[in-house]
Structures are given as C-alpha cells and as structure tokens.
N, C-alpha and C. Protein backbone atom coordinates (compact mmCIF):
# COMPACT_ATOMS: atom_id res chain seq x y z
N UNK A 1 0.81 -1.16 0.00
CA UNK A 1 0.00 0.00 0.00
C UNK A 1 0.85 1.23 0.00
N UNK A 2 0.17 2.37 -0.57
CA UNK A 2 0.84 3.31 -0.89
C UNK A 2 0.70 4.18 0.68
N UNK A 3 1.55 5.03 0.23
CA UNK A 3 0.99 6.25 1.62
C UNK A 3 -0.14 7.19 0.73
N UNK A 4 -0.25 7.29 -0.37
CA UNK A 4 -1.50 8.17 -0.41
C UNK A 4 -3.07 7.23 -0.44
N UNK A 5 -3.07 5.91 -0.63
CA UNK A 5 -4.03 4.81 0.01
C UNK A 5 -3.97 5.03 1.52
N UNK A 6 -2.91 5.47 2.44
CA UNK A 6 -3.32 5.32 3.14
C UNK A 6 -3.72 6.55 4.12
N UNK A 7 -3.34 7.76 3.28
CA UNK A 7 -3.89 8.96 3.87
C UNK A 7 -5.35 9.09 3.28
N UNK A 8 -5.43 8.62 1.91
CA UNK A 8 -6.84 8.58 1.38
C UNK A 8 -7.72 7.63 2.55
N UNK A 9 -7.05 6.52 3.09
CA UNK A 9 -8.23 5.72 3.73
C UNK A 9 -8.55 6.50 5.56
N UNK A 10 -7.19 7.20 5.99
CA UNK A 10 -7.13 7.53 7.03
C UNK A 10 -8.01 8.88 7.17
N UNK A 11 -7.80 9.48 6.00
CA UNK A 11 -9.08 10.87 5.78
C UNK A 11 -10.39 10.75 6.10
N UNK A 12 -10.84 9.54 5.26
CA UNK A 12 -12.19 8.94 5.77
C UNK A 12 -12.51 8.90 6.65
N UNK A 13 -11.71 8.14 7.79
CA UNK A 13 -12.30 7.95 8.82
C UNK A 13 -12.46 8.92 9.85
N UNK A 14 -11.15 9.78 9.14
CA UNK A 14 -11.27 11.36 10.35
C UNK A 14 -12.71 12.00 9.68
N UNK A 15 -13.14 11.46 8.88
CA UNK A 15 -14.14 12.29 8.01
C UNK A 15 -15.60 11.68 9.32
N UNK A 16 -15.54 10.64 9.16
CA UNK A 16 -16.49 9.76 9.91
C UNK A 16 -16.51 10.14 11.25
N UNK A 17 -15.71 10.16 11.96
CA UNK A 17 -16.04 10.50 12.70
C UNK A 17 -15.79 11.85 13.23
N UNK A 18 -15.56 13.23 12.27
CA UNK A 18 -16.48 14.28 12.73
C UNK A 18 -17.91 14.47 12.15
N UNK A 19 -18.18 13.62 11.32
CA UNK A 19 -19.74 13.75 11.20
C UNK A 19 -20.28 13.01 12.22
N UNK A 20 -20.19 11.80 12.71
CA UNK A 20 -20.87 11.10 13.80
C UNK A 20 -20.83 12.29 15.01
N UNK A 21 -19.24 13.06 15.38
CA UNK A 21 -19.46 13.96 16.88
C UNK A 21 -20.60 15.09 15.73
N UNK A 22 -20.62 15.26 15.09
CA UNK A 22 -21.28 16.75 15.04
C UNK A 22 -23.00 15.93 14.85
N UNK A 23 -23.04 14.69 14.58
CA UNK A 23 -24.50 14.50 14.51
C UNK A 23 -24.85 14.55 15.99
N UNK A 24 -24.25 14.14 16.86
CA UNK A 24 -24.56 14.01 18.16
C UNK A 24 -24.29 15.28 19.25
N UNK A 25 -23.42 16.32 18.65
CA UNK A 25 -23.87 17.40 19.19
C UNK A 25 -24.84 18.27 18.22
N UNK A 26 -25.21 18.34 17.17
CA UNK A 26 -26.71 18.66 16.69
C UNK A 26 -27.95 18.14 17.58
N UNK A 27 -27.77 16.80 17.72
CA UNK A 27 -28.57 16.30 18.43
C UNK A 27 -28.39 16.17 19.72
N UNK A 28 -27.83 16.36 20.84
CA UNK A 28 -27.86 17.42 22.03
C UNK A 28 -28.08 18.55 21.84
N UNK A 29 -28.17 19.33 20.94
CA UNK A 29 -28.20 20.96 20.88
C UNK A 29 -29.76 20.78 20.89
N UNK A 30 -30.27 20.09 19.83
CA UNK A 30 -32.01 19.80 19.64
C UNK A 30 -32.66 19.68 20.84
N UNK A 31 -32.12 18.59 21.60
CA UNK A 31 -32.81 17.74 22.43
C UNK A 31 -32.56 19.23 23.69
N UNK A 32 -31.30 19.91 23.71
CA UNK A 32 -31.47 20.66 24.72
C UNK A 32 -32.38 22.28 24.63
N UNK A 33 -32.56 22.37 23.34
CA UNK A 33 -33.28 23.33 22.89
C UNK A 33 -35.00 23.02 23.00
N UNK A 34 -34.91 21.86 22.89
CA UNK A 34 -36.51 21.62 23.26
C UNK A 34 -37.15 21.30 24.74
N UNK A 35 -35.65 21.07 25.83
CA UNK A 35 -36.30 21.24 26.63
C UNK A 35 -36.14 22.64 27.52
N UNK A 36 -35.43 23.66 26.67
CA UNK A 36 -35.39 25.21 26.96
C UNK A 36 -36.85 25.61 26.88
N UNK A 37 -37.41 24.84 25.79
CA UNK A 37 -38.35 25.92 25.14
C UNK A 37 -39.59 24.98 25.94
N UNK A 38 -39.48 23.83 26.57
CA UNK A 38 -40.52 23.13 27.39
C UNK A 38 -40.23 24.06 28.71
N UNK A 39 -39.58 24.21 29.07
CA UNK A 39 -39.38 24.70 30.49
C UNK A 39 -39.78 26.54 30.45
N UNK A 40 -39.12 26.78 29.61
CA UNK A 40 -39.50 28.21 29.27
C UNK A 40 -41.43 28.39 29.23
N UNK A 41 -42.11 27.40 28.69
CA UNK A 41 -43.09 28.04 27.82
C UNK A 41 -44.37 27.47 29.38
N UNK A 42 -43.79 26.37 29.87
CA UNK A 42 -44.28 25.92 31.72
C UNK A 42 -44.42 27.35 32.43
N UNK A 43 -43.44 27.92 32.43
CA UNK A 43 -42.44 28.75 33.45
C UNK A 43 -43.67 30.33 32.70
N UNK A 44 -43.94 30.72 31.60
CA UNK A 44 -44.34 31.32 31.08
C UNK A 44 -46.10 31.13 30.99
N UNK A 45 -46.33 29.74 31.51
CA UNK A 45 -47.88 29.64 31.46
C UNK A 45 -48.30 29.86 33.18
N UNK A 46 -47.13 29.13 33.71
CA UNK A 46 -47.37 29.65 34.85
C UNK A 46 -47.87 31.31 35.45
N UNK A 47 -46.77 31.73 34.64
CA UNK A 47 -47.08 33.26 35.10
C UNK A 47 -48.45 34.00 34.70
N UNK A 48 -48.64 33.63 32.88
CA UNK A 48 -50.01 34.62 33.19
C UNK A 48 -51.43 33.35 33.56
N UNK A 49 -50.94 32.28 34.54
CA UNK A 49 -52.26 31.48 35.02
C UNK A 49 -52.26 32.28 36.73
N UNK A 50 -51.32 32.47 37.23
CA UNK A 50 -51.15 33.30 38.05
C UNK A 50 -51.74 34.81 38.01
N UNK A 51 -51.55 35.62 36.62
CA UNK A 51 -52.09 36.89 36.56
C UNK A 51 -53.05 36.67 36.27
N UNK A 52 -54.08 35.64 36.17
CA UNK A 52 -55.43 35.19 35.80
C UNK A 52 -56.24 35.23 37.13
N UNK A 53 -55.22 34.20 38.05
CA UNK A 53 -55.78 33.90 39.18
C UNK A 53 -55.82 35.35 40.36
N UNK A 54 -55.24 36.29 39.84
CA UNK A 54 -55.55 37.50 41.26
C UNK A 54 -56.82 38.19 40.44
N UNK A 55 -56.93 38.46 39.24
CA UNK A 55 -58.39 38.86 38.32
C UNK A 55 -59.68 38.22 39.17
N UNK A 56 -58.90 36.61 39.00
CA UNK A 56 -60.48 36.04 39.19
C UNK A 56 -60.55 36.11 40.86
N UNK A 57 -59.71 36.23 41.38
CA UNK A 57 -60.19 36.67 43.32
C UNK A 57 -60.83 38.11 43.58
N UNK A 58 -60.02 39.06 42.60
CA UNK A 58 -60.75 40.26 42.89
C UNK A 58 -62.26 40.36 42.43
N UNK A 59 -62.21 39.58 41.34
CA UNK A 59 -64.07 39.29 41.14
C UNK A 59 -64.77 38.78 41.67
N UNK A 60 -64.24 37.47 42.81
CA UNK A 60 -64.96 36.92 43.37
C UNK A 60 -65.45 37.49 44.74
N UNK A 61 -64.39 37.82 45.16
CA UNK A 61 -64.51 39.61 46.79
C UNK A 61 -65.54 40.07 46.01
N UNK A 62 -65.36 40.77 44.85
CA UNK A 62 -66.73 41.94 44.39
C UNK A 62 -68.09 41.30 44.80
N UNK A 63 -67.85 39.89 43.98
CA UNK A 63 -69.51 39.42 43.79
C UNK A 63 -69.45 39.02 45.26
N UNK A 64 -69.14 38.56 46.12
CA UNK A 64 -69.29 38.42 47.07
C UNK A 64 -69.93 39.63 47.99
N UNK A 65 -69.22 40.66 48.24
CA UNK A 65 -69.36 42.07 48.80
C UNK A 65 -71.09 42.13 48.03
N UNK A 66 -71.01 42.37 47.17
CA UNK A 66 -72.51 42.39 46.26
C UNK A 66 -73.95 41.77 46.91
N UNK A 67 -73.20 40.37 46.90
CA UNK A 67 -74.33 39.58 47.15
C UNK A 67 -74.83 39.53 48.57
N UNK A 68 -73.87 39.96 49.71
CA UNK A 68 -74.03 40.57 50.90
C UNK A 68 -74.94 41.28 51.00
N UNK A 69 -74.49 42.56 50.12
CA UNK A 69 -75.48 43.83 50.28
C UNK A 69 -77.07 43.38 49.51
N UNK A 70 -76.89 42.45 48.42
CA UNK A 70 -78.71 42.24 48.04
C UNK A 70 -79.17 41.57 49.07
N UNK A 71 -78.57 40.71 50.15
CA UNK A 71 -79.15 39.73 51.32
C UNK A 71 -79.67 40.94 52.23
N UNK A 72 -78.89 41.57 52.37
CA UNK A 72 -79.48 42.37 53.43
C UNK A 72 -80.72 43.32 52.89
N UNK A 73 -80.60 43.73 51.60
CA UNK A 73 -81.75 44.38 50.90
C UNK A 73 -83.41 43.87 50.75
N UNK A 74 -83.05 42.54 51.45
CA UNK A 74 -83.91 41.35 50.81
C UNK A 74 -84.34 41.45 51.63
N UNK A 75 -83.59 41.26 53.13
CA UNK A 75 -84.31 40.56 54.22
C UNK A 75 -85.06 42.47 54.56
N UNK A 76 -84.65 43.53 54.52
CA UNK A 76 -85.10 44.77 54.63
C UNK A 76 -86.47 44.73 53.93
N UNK A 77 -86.66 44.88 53.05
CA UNK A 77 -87.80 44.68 51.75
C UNK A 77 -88.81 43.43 52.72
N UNK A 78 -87.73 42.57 52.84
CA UNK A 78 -89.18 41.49 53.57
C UNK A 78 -89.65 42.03 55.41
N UNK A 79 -89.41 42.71 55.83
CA UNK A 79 -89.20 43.48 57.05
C UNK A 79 -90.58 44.42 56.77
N UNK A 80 -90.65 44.86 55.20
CA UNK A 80 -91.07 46.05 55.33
C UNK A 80 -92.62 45.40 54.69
N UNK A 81 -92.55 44.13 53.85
CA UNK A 81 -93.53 43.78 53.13
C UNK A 81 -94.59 43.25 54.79
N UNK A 82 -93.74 42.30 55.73
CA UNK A 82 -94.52 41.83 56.44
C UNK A 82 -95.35 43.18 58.00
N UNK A 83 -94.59 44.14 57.54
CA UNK A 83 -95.03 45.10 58.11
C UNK A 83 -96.10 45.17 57.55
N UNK A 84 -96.51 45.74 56.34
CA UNK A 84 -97.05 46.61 55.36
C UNK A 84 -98.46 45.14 55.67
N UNK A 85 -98.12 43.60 55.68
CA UNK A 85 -99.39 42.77 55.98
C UNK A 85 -100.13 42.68 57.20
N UNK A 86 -99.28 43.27 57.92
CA UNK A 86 -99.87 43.29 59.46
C UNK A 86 -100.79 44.28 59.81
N UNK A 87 -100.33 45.25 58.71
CA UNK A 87 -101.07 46.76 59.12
C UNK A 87 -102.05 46.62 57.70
N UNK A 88 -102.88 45.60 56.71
CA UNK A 88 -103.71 45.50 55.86
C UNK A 88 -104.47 44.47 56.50
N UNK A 89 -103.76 43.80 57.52
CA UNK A 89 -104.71 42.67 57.94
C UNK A 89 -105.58 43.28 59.30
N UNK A 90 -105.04 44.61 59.99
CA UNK A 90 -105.64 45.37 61.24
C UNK A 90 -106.53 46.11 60.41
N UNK A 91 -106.20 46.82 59.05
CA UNK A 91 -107.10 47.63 58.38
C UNK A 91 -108.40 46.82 58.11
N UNK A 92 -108.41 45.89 57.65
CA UNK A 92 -109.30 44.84 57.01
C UNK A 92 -110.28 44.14 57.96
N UNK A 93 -109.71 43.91 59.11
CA UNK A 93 -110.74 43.24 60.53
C UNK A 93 -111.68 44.74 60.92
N UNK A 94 -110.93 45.63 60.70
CA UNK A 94 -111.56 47.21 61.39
C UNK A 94 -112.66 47.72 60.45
N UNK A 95 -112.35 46.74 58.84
CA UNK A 95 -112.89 47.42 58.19
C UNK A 95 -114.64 46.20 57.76
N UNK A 96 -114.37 45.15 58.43
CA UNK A 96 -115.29 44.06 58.99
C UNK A 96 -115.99 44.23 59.96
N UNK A 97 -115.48 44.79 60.82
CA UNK A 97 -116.24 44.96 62.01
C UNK A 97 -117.27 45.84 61.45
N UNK A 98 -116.65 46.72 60.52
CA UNK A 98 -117.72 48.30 60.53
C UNK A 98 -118.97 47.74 59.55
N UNK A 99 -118.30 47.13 58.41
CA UNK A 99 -118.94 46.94 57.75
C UNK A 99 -119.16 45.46 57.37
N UNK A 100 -119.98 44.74 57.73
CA UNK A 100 -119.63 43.52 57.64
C UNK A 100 -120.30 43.28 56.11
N UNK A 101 -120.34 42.00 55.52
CA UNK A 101 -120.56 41.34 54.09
C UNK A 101 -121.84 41.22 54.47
N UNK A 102 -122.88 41.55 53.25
CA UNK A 102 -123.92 41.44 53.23
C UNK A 102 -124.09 39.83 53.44
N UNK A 103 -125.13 39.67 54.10
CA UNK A 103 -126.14 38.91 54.68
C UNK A 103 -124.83 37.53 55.57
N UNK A 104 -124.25 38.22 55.78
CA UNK A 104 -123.38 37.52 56.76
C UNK A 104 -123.35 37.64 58.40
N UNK A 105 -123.40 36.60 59.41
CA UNK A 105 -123.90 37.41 60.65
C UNK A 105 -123.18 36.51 61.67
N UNK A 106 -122.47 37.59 62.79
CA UNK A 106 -121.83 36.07 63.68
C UNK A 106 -122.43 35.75 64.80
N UNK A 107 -122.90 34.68 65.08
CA UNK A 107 -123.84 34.07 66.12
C UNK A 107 -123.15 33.40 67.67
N UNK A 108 -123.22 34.20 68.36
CA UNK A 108 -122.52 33.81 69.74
C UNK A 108 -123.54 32.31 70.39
N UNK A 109 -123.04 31.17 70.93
CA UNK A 109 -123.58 30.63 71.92
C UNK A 109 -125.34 31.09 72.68
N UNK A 110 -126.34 30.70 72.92
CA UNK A 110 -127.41 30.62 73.13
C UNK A 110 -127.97 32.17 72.77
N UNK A 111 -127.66 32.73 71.91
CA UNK A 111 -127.77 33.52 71.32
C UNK A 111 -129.30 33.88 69.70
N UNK A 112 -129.50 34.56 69.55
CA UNK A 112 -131.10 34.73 68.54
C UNK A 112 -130.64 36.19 67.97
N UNK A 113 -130.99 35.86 66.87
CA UNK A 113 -130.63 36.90 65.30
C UNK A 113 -131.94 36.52 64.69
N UNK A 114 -132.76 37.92 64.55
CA UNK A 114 -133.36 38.16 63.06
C UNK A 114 -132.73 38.03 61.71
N UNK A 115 -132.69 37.39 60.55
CA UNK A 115 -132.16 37.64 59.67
C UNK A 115 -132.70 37.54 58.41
N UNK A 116 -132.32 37.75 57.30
CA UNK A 116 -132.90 37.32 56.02
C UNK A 116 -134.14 38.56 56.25
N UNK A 117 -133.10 39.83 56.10
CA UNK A 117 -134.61 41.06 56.05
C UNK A 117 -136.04 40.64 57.07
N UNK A 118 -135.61 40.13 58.27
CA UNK A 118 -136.54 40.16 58.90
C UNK A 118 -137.53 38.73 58.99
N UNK A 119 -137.19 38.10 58.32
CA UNK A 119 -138.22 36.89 57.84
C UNK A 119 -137.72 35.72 58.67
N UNK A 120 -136.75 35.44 58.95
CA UNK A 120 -135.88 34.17 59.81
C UNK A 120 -135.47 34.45 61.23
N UNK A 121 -136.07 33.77 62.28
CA UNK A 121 -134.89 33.30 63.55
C UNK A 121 -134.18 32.41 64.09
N UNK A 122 -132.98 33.03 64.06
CA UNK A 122 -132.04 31.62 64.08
C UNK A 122 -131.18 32.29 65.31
N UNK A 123 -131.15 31.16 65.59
CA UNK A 123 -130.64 31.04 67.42
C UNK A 123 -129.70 29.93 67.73
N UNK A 124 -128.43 29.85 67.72
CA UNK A 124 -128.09 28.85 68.42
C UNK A 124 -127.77 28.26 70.02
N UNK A 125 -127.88 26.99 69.82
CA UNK A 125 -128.45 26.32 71.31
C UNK A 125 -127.14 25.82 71.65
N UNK A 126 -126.62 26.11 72.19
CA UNK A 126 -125.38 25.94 73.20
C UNK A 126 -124.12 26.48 72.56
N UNK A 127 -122.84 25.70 72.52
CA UNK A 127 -121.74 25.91 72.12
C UNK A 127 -121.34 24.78 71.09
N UNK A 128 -121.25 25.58 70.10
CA UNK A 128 -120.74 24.64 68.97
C UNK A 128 -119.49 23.59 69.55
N UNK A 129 -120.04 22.62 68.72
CA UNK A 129 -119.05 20.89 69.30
C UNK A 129 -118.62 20.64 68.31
N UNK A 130 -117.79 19.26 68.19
CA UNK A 130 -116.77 19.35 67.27
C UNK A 130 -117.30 18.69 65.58
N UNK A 131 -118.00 18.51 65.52
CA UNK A 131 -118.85 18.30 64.21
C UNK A 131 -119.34 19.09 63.69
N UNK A 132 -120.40 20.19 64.87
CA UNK A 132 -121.25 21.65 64.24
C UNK A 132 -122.01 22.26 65.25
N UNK A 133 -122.91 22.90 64.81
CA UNK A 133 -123.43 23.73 65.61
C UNK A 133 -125.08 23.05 65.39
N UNK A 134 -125.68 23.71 66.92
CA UNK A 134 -126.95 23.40 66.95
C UNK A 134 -127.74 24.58 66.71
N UNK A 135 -128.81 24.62 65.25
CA UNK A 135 -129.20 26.10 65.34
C UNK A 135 -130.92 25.51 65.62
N UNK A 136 -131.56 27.11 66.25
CA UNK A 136 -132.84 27.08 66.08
C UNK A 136 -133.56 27.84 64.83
N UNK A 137 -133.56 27.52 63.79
CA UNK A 137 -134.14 27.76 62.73
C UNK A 137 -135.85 28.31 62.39
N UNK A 138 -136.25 29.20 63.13
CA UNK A 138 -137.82 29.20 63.06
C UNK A 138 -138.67 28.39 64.24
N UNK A 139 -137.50 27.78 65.16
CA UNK A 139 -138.48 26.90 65.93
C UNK A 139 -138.16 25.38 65.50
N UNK A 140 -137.27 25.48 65.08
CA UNK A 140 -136.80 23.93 64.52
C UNK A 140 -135.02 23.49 64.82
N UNK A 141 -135.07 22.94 65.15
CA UNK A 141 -133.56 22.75 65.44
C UNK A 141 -132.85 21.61 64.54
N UNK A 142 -131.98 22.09 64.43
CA UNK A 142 -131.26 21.08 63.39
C UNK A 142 -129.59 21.28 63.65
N UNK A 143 -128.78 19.93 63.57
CA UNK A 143 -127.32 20.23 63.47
C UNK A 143 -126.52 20.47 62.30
N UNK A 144 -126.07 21.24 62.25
CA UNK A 144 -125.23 21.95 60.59
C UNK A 144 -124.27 21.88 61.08
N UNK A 145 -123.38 21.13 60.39
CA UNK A 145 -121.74 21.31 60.00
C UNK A 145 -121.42 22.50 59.23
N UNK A 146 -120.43 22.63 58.87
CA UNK A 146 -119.80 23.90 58.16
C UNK A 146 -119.59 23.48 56.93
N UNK A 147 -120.18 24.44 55.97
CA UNK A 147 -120.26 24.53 54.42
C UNK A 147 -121.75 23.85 54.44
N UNK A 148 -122.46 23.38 55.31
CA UNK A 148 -123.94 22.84 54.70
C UNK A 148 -124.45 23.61 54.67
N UNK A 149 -125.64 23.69 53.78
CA UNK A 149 -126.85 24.73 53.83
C UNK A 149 -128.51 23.90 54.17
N UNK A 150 -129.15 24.91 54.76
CA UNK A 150 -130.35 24.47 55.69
C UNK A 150 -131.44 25.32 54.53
N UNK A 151 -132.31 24.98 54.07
CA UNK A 151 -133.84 25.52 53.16
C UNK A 151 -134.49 25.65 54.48
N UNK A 152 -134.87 26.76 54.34
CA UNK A 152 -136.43 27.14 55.15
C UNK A 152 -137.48 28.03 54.39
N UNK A 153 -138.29 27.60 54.50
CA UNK A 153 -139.40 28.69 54.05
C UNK A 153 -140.75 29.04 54.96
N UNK A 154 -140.12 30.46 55.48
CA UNK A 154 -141.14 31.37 56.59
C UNK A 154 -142.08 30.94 56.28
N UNK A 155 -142.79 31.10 54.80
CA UNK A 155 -144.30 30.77 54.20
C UNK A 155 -144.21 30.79 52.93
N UNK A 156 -145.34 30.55 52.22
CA UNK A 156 -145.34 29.66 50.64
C UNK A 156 -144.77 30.28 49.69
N UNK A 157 -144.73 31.61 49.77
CA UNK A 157 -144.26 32.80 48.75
C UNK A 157 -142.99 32.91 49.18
N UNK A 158 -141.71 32.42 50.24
CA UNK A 158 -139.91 32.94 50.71
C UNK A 158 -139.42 31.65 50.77
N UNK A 159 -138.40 31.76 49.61
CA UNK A 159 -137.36 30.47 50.16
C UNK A 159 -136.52 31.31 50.77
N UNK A 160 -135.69 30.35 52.12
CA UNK A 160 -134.63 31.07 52.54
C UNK A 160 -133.76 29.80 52.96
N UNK A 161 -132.00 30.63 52.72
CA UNK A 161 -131.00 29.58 52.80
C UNK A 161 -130.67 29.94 54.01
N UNK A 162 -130.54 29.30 55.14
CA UNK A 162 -128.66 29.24 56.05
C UNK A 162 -127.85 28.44 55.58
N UNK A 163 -126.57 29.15 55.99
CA UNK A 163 -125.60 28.26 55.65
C UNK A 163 -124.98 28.90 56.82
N UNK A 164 -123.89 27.79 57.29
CA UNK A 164 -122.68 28.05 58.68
C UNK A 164 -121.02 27.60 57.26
N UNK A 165 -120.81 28.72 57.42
CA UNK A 165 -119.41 29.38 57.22
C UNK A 165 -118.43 28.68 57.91
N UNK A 166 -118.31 28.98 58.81
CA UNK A 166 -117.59 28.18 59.80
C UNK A 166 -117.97 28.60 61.53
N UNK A 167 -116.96 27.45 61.96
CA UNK A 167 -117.60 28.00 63.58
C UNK A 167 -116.27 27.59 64.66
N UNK A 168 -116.13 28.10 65.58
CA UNK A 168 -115.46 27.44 66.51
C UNK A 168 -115.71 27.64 67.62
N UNK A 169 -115.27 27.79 68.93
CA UNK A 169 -116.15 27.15 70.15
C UNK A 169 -116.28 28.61 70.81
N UNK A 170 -116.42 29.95 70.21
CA UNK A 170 -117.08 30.75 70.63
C UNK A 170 -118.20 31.26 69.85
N UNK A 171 -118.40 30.99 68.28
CA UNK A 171 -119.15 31.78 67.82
C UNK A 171 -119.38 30.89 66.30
N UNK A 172 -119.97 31.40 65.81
CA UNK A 172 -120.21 30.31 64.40
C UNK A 172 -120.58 31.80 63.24
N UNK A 173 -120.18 31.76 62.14
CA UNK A 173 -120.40 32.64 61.05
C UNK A 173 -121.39 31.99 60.10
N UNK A 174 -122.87 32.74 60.27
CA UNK A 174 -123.53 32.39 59.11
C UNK A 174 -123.96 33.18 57.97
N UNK A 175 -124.56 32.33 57.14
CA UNK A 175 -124.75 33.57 55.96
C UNK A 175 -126.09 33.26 55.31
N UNK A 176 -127.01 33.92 55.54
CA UNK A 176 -128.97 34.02 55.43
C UNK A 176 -128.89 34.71 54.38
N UNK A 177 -130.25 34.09 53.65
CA UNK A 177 -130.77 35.08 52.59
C UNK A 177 -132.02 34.67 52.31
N UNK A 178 -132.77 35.24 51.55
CA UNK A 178 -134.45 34.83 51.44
C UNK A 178 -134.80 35.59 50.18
N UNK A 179 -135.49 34.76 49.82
CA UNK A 179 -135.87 35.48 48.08
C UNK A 179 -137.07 35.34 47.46
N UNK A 180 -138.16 35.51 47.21
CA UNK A 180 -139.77 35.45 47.23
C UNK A 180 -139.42 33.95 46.36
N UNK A 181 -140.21 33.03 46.22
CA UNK A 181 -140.21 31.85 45.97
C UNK A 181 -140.70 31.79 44.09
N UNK A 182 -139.63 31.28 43.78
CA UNK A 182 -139.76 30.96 42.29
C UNK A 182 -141.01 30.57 41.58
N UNK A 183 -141.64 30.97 40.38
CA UNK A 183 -142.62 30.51 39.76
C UNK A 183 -142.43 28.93 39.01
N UNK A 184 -143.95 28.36 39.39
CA UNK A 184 -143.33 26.70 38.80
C UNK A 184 -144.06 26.47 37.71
C-alpha cells in the first residue's frame, strides 16, 4: 500500500467520525433546545395562570361584597312587606267589624238573630261541638256542619237559605238570605 491509500483511507475515517461527533452534538443541541423551550413556555404559562388567578379573586370579593349587600336588601324589603301585611290585615278586621258582608252574621252561643230582612230566627243552642253547631231555625232545630246549607221557608211565597261558614267554640259565622219563591 501506498501512503496516499493510506492517507486517502485515514481521511475517511477522520471524516467519519467528525460527522458522527457533530450529529450528536446537533442532536444534544435539539434535544437541549426543546427542553429550553418546554421549560420556558411551563415557566411562562405559569405566570399569566397566576395573573389570571388575582383577576379572578378580585371578582370573586366583588360578587361576594354584592351579594351581601342584596341579602341584606332582601331581608329589609321582607321586614317592610310583612309590616305593610300586618297593618292590611288590622285595616281589614276594622274594616269588617264596621262593615260587615252582606247577609253575613256572627252568632254567639245561646244567642237569637233576626235575619234574612226580617223573615228568619235563628238562634243557636249551646256551644258549637266538634262536628257543628246546633241552630234554632224558626223553631226547629237542626245540626249543621260547616259549608252545609239548611232551606227554610217562613211561608209559601220565601225560600230562605242558612248556611254556617264556619264555627269554633265561641261563635259560628252564618250567611242568610231569602228570596220570594220561584214561579213553577
């Protein structure tokens, strides 16, 4: 072998292996550049998830502070509504007493009411018990529960209704009426 065979063959291999070191520092340079840019871009999400997160606390204090002040607005407003029912429900009994509902009448214990324009007496006989009341109807006695209605007729020409409204163990609410008697 010659010496230029063997600088020709010895070239090669110096050839070989600076391409093998430079493939492998290319490829450390890569591998370290990608985890610059992994760590960098972490390091960088971190920060504006952080400038996200004091945004979203100061909004949440606001709505908070907020929703404080409508609770208390609420329970004020309901302060003022149950006022405002207490003083429609005193207006409304005052305004019953004065004026009560036509043909409506409240009947105390052994007690007698004209009613129905004059045409009916109804009286009840003791203290209403827990089923109904005992009324005297014209001279007739009969027991009525509440919501029934009682027919009487004074004479041939007036029907007349009672009915008991309700009752409880001082007084019973009825409601009379009488109306000249229908043509047949």
């Amino acid at each position: 072998m010659s010496d230029s065979t063997k600088a020709a063959g010895s070239g090669g291999l110096r050839r070989r292996r600076l391409s093998d070191n430079s493939t492998l520092v290319i490829l450390a340079a890569c591998v370290i550049s990608i985890l610059c840019i992994l760590v960098g871009g972490h390091l960088y999400g971190r920060f504006l998830s952080s400038r996200d997160l004091g945004g979203r606390d100061s909004a949440i204090e606001q709505l908070v502070a907020q929703n404080q002040k409508l609770k208390r607005q609420l329970d004020e407003k309901s302060a003022q509504v149950t006022q405002l029912q207490t003083k429609l429900d005193g207006v409304q009994a005052s305004l019953n007493a004065l004026m009560p509902s036509a043909n409506t009448y409240n009947i105390n214990p052994n007690q007698s009411l004209v009613v129905g324009n004059g045409r009916l007496t109804v009286g009840m006989v003791g203290a209403p018990g827990n089923e109904g009341v005992t009324l005297n109807i014209n001279g007739k006695q009969q027991t009525v529960a509440a919501g029934q209605i009682v027919a009487a007729a004074p004479d041939a020409s007036t029907a007349c209704r009672v009915q008991v409204q309700s009752f409880d163990m001082f007084k019973a609410v009825l409601v009379a009426t009488c109306s000249g008697a229908k043509a047949q």
